[in-house]
Protein backbone atom coordinates (compact mmCIF):
# COMPACT_ATOMS: atom_id res chain seq x y z
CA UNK A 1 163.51 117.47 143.70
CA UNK A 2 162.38 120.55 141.75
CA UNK A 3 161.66 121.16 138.39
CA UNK A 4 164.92 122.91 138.17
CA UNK A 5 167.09 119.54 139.02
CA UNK A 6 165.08 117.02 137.11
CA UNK A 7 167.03 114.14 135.22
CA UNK A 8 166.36 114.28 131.46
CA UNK A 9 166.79 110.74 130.74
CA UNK A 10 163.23 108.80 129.55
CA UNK A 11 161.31 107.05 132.69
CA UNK A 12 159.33 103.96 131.31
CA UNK A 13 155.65 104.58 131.55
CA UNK A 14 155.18 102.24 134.66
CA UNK A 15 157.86 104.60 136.32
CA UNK A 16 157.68 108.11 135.58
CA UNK A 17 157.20 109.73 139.07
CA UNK A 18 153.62 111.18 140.38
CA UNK A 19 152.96 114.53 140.77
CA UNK A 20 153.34 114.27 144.13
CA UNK A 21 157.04 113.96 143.61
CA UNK A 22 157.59 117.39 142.40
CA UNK A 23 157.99 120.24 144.71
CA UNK A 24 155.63 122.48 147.04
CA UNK A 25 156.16 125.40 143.92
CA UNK A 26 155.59 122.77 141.15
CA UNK A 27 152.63 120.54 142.59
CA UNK A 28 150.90 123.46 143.66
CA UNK A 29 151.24 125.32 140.71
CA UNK A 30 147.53 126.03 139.32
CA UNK A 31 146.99 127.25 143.23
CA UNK A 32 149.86 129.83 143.15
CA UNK A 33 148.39 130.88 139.86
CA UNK A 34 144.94 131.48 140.96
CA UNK A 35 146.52 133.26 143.95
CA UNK A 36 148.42 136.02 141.96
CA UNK A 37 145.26 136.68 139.31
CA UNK A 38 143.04 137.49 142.80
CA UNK A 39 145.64 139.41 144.32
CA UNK A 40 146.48 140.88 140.98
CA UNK A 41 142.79 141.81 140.59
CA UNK A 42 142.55 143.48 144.34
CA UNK A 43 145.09 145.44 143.41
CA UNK A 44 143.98 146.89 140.31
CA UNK A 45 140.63 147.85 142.11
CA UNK A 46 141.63 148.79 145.53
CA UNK A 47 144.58 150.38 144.44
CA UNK A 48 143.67 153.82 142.93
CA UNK A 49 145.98 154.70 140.21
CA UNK A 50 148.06 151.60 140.18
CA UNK A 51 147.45 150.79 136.64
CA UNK A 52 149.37 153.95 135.60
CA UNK A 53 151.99 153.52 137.94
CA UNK A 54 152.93 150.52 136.67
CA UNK A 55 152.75 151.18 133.14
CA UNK A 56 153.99 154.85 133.22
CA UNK A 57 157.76 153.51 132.32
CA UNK A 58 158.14 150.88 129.12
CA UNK A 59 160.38 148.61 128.03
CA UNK A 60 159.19 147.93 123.78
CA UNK A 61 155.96 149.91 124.61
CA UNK A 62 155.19 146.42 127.56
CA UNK A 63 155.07 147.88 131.17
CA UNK A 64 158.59 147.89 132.71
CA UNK A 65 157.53 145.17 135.49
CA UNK A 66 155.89 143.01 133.00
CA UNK A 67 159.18 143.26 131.03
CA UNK A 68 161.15 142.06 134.55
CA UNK A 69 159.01 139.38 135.02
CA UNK A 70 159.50 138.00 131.40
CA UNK A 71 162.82 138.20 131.95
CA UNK A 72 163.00 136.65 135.28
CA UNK A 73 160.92 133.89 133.95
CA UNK A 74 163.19 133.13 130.92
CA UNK A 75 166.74 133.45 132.29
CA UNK A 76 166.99 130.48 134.79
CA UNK A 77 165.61 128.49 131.74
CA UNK A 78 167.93 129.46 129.67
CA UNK A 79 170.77 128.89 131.30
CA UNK A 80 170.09 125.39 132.03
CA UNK A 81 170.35 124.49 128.18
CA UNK A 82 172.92 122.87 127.36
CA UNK A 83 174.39 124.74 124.06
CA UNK A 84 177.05 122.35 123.20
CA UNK A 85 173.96 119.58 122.34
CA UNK A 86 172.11 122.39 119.58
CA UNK A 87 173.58 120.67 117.28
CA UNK A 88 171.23 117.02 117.76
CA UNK A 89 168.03 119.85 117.43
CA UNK A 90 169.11 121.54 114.35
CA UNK A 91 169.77 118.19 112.82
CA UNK A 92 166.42 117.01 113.44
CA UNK A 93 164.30 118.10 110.34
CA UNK A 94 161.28 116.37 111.42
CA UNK A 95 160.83 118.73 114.48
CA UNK A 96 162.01 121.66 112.55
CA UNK A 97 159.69 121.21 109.80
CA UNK A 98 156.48 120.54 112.32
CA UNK A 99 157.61 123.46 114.45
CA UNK A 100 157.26 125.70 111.09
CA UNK A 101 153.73 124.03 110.23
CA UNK A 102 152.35 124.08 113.40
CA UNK A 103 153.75 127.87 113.97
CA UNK A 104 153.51 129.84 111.07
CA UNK A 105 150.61 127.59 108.42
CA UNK A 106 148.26 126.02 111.02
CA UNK A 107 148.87 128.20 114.19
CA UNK A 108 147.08 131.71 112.63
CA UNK A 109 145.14 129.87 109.81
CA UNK A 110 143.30 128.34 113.36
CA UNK A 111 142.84 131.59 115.21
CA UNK A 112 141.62 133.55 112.14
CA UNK A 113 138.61 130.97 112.06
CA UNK A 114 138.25 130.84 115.60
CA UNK A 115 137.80 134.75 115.29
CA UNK A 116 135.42 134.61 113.04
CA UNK A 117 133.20 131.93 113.90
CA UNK A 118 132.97 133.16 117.46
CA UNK A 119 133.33 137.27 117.04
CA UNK A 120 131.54 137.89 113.83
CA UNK A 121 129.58 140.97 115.07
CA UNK A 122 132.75 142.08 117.50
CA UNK A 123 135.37 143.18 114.92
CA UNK A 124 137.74 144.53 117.30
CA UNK A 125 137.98 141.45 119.35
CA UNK A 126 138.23 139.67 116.39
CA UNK A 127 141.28 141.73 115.08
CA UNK A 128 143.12 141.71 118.69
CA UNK A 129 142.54 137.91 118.32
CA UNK A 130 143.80 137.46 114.79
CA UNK A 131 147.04 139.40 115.76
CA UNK A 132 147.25 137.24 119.07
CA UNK A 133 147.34 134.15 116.61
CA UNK A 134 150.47 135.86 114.35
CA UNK A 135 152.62 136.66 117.64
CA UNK A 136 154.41 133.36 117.95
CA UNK A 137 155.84 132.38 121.55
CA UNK A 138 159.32 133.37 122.49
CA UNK A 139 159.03 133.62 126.14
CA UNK A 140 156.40 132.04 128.84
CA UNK A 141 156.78 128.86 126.57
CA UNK A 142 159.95 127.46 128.06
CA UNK A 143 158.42 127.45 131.60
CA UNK A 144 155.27 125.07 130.47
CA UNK A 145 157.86 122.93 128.49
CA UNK A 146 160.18 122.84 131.46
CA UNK A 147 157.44 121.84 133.75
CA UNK A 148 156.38 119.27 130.98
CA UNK A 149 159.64 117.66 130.94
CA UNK A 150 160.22 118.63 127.61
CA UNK A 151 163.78 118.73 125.90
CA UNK A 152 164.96 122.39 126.62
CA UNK A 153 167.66 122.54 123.97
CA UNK A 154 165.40 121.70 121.46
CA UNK A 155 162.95 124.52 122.99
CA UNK A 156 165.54 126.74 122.96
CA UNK A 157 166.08 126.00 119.00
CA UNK A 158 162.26 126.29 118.29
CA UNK A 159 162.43 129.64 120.60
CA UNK A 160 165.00 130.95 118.33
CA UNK A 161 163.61 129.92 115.18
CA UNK A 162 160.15 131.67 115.62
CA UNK A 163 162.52 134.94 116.75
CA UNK A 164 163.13 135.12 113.28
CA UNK A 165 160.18 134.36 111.54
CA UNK A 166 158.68 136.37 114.03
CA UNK A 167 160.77 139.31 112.51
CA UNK A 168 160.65 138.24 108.76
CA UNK A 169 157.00 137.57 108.50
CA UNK A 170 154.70 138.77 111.31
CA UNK A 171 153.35 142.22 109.06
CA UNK A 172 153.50 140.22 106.41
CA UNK A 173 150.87 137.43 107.59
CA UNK A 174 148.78 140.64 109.15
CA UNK A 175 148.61 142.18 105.90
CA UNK A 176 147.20 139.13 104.69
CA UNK A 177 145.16 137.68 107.44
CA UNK A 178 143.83 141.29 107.70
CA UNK A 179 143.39 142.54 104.68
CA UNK A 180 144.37 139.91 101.92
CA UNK A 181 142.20 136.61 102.76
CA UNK A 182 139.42 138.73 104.60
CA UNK A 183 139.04 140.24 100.80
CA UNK A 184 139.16 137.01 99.26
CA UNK A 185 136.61 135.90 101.11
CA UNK A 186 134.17 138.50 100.98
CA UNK A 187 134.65 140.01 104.39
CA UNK A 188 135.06 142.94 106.29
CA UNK A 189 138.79 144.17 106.03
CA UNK A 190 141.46 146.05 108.36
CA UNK A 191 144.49 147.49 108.39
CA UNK A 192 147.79 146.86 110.51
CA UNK A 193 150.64 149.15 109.68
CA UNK A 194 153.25 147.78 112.03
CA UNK A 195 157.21 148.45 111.91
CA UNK A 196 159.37 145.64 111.58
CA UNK A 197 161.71 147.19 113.80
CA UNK A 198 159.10 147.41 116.62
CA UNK A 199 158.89 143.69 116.49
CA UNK A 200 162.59 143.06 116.49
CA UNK A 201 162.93 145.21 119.33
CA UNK A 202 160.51 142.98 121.14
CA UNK A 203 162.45 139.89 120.52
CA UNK A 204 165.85 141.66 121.01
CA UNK A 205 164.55 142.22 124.54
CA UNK A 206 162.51 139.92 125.80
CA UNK A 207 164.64 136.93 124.15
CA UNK A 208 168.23 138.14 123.14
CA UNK A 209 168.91 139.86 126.79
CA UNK A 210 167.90 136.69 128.79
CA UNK A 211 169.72 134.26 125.46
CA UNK A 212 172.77 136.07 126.46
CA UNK A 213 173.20 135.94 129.80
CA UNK A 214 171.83 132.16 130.71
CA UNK A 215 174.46 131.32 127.46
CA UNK A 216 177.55 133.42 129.23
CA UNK A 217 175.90 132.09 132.62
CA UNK A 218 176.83 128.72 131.63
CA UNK A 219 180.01 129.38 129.77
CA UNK A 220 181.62 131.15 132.91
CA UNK A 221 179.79 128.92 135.41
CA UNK A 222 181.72 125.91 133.76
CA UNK A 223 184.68 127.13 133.33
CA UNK A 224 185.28 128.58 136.80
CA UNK A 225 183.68 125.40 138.61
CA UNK A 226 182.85 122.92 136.20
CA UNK A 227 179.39 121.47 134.70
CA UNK A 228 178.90 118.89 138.20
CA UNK A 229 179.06 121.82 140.47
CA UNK A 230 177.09 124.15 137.87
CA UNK A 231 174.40 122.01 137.11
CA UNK A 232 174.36 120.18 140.33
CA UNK A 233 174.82 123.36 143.09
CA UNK A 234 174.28 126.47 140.78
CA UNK A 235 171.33 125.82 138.70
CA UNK A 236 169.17 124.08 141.74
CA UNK A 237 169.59 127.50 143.64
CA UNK A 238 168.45 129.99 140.43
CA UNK A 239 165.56 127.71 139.07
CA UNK A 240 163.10 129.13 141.58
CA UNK A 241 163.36 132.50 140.17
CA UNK A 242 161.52 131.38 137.06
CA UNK A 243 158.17 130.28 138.52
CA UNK A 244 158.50 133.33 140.72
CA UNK A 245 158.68 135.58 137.97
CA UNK A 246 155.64 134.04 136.45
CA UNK A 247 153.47 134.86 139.49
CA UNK A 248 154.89 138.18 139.58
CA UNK A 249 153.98 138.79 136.13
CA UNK A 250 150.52 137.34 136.53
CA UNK A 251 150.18 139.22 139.67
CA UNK A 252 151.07 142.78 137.81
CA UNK A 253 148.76 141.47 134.27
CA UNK A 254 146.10 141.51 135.81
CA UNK A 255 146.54 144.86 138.51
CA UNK A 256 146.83 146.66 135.34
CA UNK A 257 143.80 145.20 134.02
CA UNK A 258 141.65 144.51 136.74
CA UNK A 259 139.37 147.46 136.40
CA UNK A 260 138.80 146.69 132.80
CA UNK A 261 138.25 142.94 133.01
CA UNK A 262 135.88 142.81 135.96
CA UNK A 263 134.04 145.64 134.39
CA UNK A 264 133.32 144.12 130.92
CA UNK A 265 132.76 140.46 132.59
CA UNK A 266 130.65 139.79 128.91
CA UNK A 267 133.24 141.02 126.79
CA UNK A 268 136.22 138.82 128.37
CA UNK A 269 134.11 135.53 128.29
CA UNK A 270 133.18 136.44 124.88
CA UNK A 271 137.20 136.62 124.09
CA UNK A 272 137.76 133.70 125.98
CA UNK A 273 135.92 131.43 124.46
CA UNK A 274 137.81 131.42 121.10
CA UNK A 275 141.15 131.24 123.00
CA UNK A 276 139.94 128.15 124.92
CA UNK A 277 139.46 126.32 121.39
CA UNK A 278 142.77 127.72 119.76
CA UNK A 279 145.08 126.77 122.75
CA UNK A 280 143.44 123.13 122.90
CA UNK A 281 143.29 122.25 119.31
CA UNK A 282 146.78 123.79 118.67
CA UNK A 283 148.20 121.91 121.53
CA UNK A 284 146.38 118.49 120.94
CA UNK A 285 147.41 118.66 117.06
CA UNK A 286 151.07 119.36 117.86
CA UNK A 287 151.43 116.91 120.07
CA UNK A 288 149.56 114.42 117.95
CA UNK A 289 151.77 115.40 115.07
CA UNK A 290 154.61 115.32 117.15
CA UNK A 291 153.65 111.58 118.15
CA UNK A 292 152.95 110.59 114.85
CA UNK A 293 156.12 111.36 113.29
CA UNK A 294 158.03 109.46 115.61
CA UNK A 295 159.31 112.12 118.02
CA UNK A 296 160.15 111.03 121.49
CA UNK A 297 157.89 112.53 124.14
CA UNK A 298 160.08 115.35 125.49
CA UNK A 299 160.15 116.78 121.69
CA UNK A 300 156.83 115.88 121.29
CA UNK A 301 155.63 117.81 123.99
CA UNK A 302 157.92 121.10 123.18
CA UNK A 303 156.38 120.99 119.28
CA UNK A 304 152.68 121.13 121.43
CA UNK A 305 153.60 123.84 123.74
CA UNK A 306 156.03 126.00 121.27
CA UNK A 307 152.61 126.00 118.56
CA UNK A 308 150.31 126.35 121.22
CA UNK A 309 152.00 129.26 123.25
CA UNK A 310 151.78 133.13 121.93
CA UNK A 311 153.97 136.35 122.24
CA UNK A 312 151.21 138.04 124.21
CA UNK A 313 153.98 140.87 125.06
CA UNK A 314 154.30 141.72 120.91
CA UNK A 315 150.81 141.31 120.72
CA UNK A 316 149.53 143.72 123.33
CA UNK A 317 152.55 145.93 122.35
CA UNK A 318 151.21 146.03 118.51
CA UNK A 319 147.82 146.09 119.18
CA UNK A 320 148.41 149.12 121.62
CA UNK A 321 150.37 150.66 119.17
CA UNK A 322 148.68 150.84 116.03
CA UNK A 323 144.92 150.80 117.76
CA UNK A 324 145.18 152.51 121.17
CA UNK A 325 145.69 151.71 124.91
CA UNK A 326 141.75 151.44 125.15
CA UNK A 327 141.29 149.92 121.93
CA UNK A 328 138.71 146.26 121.90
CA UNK A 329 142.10 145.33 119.92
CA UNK A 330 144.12 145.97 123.23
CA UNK A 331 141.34 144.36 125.94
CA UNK A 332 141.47 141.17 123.51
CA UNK A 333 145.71 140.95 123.85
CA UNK A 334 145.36 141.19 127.32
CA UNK A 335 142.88 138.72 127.86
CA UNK A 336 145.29 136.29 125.80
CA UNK A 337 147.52 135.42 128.57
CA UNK A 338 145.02 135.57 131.03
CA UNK A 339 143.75 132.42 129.20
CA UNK A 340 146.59 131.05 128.01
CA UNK A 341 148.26 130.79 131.66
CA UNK A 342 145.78 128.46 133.01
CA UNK A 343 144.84 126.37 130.00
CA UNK A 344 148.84 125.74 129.53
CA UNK A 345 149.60 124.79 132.85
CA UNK A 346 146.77 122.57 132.98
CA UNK A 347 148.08 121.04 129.63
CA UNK A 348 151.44 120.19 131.44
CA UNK A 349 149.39 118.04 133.47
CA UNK A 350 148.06 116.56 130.57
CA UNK A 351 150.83 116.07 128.94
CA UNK A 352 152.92 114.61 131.95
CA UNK A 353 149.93 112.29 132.12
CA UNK A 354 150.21 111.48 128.42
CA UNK A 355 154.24 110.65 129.08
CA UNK A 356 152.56 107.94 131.13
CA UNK A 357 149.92 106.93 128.79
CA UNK A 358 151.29 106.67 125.46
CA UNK A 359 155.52 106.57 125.48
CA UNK A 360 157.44 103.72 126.57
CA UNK A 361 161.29 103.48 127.77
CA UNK A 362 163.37 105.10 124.99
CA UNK A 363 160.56 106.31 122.76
């Protein structure tokens, strides 16, 4: 059975299937992964000129293959949600309410102070971080809370919901997390003059093109055949694609970075290290708020991963923008997913062991 087919009802803690009962993709995940950064890296140094092949045509200033990839990666997912049960998320307020916390209070209040604590002599870095922290995930997220089990229409909800805040207040919290706060407190400041078109063109694209068509995708599907054969036959045979577009898109990440990242070695594990702590701490307090409120695991687990994950694509995109293609402010968006990838699949793994640990039948 693949992750594409699983049931959603609640296994009791004594019964939720090993690991080894997911398929050769899913198990085998972290391996695939490692896979497509080293061939991604070969590339990008073996490879003369690659890097500005592959970025020479743009989708929202993010290299046309990385934009195919995102969208490969989100469609399948999105057309497995089941639309007519929205309804049960929006009614929740506990999980909207923790989803706005976690997202848009705690998520860039955490990665501000990571920035500073660990890159207080590197103020690039520390900007590319801070703006890392304000891009709030619309995309790569439903693949970790897929492979988590989590509930996908209530990722789709939380998805939706950060679209829009995403548009309303992203320059807003960069003016103050930039400028404002840095003031308050005495610090160095910096500017971000960012349109708020550019980042509703981002989530126009990389959200509302693969919304629409896994939404009509299911709306025809049923109709013509009905929802056994659709989610039964159809969806079994499309659910690959989203895994593979993640490798491809790790695989083409790091080709167009490879010369940079395994030339300033220092500079990435300096940028790491802050990303490490943010993705860990925002996970592990989401999902202990999450428990804490009374939210059954799969909820539970898409409040961890929806605060924990980041729009790296508006991210690089603004920070390329307003600083430069070669900008420290660039290197440090890049090096966000190249963190983020690994730590967040191996938190599915904790968080599938967790499942186990913590919830009970019905919880």
């Amino acid at each position: 059975m693949t992750s594409t087919n699983r049931k959603r009802s609640m296994p009791s803690a004594t019964t939720v299937p090993p690991m080894g009962g997911l398929s050769t993709l899913d198990r085998f995940l972290p391996v695939w992964i490692i896979a497509a950064m080293a061939l991604g890296l070969l590339l990008g140094r073996l490879v003369p000129g690659l890097d500005d092949a592959l970025d020479a045509i743009q989708i929202g200033k993010v290299s046309l293959p990385i934009a195919l990839g995102l969208l490969l990666m989100m469609y399948p997912v999105l057309a497995k949600v089941r639309y007519d049960r929205l309804d049960t998320v929006t009614g929740d307020r506990r999980l909207l309410i923790a989803s706005l916390v976690i997202n848009w209070i705690a998520g860039p209040a955490v990665m501000f102070a990571l920035a500073w604590i660990f890159l207080p002599d590197l103020p690039e870095y520390r900007t590319g971080l801070i703006i890392v922290g304000l891009a709030r995930c619309i995309a790569m997220v439903l693949i970790w809370n897929d492979l988590a089990c989590g509930d996908r229409e209530a990722a789709a909800v939380l998805v939706a919901l950060n679209s829009i805040f995403q548009v309303i207040a992203f320059a807003g919290l960069g003016w103050f997390y930039l400028e404002v706060l840095p003031g308050w407190l005495g610090l160095p400041q910096t500017a971000l003059d960012v349109s708020t078109w550019d980042i509703a063109r981002s989530v126009l694209i990389f959200l509302g093109i693969p919304l629409v068509a896994g939404y009509l995708t299911r709306k025809i599907g049923e109709r013509a055949r009905g929802r056994d054969w659709y989610e039964s036959r159809f969806l079994p045979k499309i659910g690959p694609i989203a895994l593979y577009g993640l490798l491809f898109t790790i695989v083409i990440l790091f080709a167009l970075q490879g010369a940079t990242i395994t030339s300033q070695p220092g500079d990435v594990a300096r940028i790491a290290l802050p990303l490490l702590a943010y993705f860990a701490i925002v996970w592990a307090g989401g999902f202990a708020l999450g428990k804490s409120i009374g939210l059954p695991y799969e909820r539970t687990a898409t409040l961890a991963f929806t605060g924990a994950g980041n729009n790296f694509e508006l991210a690089i995109a603004v920070a390329i923008g307003v600083f430069g293609v070669t900008s420290g402010q660039a290197l440090a968006g890049v090096v966000g997913p190249l963190i983020e990838v690994p730590v967040l699949v191996g938190l599915v793994y904790v968080s599938l062991w967790a499942r186990r640990r913590f919830y009970q039948q019905g919880s």
